[in-house]
C-alpha atoms as a PDB file:
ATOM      1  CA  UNK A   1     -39.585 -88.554 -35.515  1.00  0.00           C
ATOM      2  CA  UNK A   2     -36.830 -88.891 -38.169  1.00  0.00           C
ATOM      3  CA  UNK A   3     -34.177 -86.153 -38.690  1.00  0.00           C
ATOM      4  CA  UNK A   4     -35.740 -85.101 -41.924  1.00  0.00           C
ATOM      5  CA  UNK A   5     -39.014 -83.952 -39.821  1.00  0.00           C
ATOM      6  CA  UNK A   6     -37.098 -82.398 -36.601  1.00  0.00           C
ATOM      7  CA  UNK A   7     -34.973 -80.164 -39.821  1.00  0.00           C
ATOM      8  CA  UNK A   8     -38.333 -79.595 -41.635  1.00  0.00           C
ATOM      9  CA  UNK A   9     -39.911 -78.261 -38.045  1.00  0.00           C
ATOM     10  CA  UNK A  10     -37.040 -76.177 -37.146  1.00  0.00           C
ATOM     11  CA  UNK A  11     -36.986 -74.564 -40.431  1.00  0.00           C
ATOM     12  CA  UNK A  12     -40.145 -73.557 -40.066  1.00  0.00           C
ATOM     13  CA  UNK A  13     -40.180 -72.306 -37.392  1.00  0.00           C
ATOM     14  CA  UNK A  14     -37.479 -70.630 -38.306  1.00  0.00           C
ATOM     15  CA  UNK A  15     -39.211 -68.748 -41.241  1.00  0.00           C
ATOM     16  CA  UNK A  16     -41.827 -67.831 -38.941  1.00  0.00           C
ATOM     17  CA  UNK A  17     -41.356 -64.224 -37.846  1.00  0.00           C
ATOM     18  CA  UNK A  18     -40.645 -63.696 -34.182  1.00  0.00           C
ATOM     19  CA  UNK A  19     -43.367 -61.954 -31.863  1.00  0.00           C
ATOM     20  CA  UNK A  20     -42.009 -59.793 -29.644  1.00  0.00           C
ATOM     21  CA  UNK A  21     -43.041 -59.660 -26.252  1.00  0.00           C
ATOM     22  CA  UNK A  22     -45.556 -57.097 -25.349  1.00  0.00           C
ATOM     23  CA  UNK A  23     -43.659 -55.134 -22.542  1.00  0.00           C
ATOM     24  CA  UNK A  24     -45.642 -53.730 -19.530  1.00  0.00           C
ATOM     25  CA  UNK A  25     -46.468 -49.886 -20.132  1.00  0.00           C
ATOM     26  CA  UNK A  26     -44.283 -48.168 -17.656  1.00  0.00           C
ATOM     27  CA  UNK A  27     -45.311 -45.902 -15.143  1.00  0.00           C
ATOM     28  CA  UNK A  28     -45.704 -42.115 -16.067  1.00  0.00           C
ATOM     29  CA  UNK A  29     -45.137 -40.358 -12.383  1.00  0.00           C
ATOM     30  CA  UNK A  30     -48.448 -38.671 -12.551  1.00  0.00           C
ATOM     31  CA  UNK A  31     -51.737 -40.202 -12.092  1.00  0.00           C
ATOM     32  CA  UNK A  32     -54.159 -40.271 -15.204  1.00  0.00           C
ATOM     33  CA  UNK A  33     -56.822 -37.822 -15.255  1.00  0.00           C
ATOM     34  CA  UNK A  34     -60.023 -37.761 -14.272  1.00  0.00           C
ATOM     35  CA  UNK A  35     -62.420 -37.942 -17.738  1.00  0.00           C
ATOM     36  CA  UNK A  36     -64.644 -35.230 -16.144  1.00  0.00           C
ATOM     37  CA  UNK A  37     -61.504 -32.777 -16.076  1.00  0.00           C
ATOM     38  CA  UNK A  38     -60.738 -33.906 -19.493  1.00  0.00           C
ATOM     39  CA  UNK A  39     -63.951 -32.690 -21.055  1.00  0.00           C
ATOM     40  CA  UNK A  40     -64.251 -29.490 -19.251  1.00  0.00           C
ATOM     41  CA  UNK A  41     -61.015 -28.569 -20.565  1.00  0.00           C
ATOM     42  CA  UNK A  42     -62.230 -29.475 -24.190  1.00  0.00           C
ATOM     43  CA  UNK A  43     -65.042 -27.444 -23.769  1.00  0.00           C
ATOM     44  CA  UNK A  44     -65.806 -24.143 -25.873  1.00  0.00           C
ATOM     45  CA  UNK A  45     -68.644 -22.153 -25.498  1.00  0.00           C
ATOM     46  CA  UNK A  46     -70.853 -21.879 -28.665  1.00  0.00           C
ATOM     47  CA  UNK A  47     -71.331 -17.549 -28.649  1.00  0.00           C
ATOM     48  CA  UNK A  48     -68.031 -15.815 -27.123  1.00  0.00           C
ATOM     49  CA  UNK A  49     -68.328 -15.066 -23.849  1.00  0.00           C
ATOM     50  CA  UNK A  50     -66.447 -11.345 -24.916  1.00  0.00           C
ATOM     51  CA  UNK A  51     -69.579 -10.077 -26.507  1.00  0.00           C
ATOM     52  CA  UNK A  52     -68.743  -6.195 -25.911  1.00  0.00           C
ATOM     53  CA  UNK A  53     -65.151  -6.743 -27.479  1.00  0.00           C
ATOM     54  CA  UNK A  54     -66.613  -8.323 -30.320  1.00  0.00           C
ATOM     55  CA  UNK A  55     -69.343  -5.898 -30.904  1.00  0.00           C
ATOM     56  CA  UNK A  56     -66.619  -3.422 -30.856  1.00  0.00           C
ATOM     57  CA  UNK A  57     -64.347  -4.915 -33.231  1.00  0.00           C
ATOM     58  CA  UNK A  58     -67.381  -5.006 -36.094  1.00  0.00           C
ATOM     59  CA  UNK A  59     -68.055  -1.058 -35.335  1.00  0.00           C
ATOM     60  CA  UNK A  60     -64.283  -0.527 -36.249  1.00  0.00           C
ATOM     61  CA  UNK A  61     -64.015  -2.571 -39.483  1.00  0.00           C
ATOM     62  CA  UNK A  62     -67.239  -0.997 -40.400  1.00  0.00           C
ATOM     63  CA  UNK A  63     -66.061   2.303 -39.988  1.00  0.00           C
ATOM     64  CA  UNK A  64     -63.240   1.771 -41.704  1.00  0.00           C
ATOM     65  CA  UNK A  65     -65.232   0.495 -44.610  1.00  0.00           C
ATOM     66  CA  UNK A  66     -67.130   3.706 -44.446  1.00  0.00           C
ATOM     67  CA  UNK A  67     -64.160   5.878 -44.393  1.00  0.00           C
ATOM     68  CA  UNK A  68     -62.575   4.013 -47.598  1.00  0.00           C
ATOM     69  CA  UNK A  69     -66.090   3.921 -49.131  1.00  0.00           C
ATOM     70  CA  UNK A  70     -66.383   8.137 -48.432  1.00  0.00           C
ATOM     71  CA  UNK A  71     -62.898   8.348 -49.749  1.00  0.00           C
ATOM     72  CA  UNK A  72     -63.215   6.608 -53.365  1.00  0.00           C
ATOM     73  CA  UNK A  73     -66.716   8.961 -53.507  1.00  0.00           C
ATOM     74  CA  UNK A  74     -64.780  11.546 -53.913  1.00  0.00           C
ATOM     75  CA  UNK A  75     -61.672  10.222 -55.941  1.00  0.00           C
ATOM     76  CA  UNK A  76     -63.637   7.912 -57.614  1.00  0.00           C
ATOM     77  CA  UNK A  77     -61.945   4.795 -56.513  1.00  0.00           C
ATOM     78  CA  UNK A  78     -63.646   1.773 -58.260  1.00  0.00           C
ATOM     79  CA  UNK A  79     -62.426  -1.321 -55.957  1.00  0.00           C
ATOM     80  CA  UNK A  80     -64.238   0.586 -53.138  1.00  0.00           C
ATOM     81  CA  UNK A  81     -67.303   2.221 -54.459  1.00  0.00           C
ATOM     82  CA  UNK A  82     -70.789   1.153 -53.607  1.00  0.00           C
ATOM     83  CA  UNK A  83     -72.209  -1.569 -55.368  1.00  0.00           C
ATOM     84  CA  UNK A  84     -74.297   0.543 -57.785  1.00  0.00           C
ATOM     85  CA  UNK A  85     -71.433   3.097 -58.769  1.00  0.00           C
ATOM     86  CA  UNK A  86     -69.465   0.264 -60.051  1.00  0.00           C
ATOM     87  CA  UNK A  87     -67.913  -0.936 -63.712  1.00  0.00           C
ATOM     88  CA  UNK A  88     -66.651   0.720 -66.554  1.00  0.00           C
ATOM     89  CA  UNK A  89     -70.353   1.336 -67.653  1.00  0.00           C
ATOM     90  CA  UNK A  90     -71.673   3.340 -64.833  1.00  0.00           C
ATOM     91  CA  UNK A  91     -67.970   5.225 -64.974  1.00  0.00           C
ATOM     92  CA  UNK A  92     -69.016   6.252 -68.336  1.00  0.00           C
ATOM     93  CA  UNK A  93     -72.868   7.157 -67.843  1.00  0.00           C
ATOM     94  CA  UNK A  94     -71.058   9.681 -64.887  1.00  0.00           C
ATOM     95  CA  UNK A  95     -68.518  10.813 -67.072  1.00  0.00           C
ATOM     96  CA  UNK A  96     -70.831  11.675 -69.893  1.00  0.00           C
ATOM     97  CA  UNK A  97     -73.555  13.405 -67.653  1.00  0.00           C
ATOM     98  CA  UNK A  98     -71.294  15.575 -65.846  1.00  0.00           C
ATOM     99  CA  UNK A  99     -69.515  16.516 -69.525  1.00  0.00           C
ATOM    100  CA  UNK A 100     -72.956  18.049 -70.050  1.00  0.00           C
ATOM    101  CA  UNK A 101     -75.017  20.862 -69.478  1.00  0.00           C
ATOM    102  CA  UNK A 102     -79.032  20.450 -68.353  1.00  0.00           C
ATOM    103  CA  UNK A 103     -82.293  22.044 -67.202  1.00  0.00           C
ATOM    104  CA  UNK A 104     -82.113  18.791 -64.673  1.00  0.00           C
ATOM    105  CA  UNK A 105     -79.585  19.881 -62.349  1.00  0.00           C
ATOM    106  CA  UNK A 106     -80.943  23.578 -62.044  1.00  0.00           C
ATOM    107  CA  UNK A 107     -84.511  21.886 -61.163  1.00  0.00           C
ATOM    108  CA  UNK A 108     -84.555  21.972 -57.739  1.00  0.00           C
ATOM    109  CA  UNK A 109     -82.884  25.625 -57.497  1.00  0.00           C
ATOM    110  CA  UNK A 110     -85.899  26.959 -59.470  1.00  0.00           C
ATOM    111  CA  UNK A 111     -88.441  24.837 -57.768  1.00  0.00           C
ATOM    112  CA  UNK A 112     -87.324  26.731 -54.177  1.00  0.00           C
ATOM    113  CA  UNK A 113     -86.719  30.223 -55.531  1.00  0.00           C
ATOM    114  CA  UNK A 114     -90.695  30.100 -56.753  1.00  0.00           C
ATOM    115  CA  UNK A 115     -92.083  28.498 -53.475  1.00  0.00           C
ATOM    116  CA  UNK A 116     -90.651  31.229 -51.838  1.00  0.00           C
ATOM    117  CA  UNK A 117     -91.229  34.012 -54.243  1.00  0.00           C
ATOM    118  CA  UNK A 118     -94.928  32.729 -54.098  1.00  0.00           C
ATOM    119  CA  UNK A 119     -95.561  34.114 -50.868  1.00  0.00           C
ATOM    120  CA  UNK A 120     -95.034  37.295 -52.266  1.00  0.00           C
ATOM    121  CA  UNK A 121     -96.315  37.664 -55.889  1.00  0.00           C
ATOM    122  CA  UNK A 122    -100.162  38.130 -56.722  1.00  0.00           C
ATOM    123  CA  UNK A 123    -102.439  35.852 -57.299  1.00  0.00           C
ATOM    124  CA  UNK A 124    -102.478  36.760 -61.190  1.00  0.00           C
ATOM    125  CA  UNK A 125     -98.672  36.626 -61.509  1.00  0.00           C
ATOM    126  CA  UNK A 126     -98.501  33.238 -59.516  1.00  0.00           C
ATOM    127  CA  UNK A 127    -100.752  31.624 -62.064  1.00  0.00           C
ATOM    128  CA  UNK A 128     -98.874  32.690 -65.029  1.00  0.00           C
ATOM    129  CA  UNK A 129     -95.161  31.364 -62.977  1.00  0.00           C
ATOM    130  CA  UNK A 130     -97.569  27.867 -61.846  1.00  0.00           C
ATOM    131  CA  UNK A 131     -97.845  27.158 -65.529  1.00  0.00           C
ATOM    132  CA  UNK A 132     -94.121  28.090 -66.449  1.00  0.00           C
ATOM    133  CA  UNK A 133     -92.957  25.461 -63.887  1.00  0.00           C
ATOM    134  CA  UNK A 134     -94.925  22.531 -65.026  1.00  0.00           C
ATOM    135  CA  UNK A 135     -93.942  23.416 -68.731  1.00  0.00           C
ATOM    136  CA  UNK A 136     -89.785  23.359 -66.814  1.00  0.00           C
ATOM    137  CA  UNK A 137     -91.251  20.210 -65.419  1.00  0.00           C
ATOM    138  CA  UNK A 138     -92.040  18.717 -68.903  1.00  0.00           C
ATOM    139  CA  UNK A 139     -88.768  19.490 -70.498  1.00  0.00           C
ATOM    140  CA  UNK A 140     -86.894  18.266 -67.935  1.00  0.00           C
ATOM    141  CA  UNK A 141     -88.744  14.865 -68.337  1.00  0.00           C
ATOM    142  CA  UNK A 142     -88.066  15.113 -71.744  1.00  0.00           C
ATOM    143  CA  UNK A 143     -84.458  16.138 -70.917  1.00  0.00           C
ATOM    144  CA  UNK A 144     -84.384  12.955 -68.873  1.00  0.00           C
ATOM    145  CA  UNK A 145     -85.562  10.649 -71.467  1.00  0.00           C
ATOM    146  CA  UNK A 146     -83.596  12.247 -73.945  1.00  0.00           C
ATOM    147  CA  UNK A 147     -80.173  11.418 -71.812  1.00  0.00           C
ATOM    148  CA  UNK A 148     -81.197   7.727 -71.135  1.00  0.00           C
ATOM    149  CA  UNK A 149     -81.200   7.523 -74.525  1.00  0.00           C
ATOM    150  CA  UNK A 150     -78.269   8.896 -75.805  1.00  0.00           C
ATOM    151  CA  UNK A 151     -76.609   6.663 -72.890  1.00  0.00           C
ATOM    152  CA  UNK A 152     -77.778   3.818 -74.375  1.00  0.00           C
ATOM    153  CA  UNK A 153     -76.991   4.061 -77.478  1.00  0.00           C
ATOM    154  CA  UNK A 154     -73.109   5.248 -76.540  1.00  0.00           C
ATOM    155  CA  UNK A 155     -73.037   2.547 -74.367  1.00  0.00           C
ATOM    156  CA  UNK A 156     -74.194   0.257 -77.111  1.00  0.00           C
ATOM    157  CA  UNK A 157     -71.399   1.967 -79.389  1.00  0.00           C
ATOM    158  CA  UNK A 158     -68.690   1.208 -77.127  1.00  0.00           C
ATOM    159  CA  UNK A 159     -69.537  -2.121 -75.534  1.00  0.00           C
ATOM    160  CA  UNK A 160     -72.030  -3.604 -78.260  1.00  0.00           C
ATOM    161  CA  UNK A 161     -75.672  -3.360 -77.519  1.00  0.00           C
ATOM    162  CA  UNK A 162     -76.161  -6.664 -76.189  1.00  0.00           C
ATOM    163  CA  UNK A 163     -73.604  -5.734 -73.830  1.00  0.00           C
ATOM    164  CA  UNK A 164     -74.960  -3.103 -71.956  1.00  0.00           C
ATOM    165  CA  UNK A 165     -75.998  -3.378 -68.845  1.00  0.00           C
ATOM    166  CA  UNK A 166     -79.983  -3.082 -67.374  1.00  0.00           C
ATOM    167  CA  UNK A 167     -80.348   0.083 -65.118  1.00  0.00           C
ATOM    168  CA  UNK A 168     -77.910   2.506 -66.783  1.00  0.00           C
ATOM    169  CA  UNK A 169     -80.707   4.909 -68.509  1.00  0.00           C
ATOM    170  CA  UNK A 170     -82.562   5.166 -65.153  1.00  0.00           C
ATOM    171  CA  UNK A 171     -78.667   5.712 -63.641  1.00  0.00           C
ATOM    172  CA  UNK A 172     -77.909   8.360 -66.321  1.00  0.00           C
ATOM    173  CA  UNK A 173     -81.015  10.142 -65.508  1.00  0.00           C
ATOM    174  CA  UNK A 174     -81.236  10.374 -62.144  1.00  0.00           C
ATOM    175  CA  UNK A 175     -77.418  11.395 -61.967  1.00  0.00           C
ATOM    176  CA  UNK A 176     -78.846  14.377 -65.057  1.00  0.00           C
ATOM    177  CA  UNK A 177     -81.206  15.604 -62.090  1.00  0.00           C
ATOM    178  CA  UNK A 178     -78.496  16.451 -59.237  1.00  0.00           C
ATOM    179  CA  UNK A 179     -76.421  19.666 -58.755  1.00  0.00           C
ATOM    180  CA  UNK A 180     -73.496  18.869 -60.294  1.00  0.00           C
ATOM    181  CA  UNK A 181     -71.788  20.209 -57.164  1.00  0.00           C
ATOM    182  CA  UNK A 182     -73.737  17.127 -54.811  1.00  0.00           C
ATOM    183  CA  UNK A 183     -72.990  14.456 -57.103  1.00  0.00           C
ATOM    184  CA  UNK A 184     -71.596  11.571 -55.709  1.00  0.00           C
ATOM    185  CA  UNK A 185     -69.221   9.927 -56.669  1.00  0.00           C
ATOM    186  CA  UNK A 186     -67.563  13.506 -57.445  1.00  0.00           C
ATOM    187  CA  UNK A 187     -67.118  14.255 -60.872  1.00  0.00           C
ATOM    188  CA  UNK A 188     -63.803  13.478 -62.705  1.00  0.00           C
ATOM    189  CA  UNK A 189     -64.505  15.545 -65.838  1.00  0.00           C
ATOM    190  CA  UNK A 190     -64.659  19.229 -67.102  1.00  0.00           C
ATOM    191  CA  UNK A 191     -67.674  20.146 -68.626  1.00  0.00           C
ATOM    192  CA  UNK A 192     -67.689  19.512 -72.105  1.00  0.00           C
ATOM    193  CA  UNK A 193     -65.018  16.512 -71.868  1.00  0.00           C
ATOM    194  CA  UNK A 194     -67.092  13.786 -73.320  1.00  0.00           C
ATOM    195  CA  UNK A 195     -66.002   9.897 -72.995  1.00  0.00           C
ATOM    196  CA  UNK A 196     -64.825   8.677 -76.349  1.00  0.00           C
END
């Protein structure tokens, strides 16, 4: 081997990178554990074992949810009204229907004042008071119609007709047939104030 080809090696194996040595692990001072123990102590169980807690936890954010929901019924509270009651629509179908004054409202009043009045008029008299109720009956259902519709078309007004949302006539009217006093949510305007 010439001196040329002992430089050549050493250079290489100079440019080679060093391995280090691998090193022995050292000991820990506690004996490894046992994979049983190991996977017991990952274990979870899949429904919680505190079934009575949890069942008590739900009762509590429900009733709190009921509460707040009770509460914006009567200030009229949009983020927690019920799902129907919601929007700027259905705000002003209520507003509009409680501005007025209707035959609707006074419906059921009537209906119980004759059914116990009947008991005690004649048979003559009762006829004539029969066919005076289904004539109130009538013009309430025209009453009803006749709100849907001007709902509608304020609705349409305000929010452009393609705009308006499906239900609100039916909304309108059924709101047109309770006692103003056992409307829900409560109403926010004085008779006569109409929405612009």
């Amino acid at each position: 081997m010439t001196q040329a080809e002992t430089a050549a090696a050493r250079e290489a194996a100079e440019a080679e990178p060093v391995q280090p040595k691998k090193s022995l692990p050292q000991k820990k001072g506690a004996p490894t554990p046992r994979r049983k123990d190991q996977e017991a102590a990952r274990r979870r169980p899949l429904v919680h074992n505190d079934r009575k807690a949890a069942r008590e936890a739900q009762k509590k954010a429900m009733a709190e949810q009921r509460a707040k929901m009770r509460q914006a019924m009567e200030t009229g509270e949009e983020k927690y009204l019920p799902v129907r009651d919601r929007g700027p629509q259905k705000r002003w179908v209520r507003d509009y229907v409680d501005a007025r004054f209707g035959i609707g409202e006074w419906l059921l009043i009537i209906m119980l004042v004759f059914l116990f009045a009947s008991f005690m008029m004649p048979l003559e008299v009762r006829g004539m008071v029969t066919y005076f109720m289904f004539l109130l009956m009538i013009a309430v259902f025209v009453e009803l119609f006749w709100v849907g519709r001007k709902v509608r078309k304020g609705l349409a007004a305000k929010y452009g007709p393609e705009n308006v949302e499906k239900g609100v006539r039916f909304y309108g009217a059924m709101r047109a047939l309770q006692m103003r006093r056992l409307r829900l949510p409560k109403p926010l305007v004085k008779r006569g104030e109409f929405p612009g």
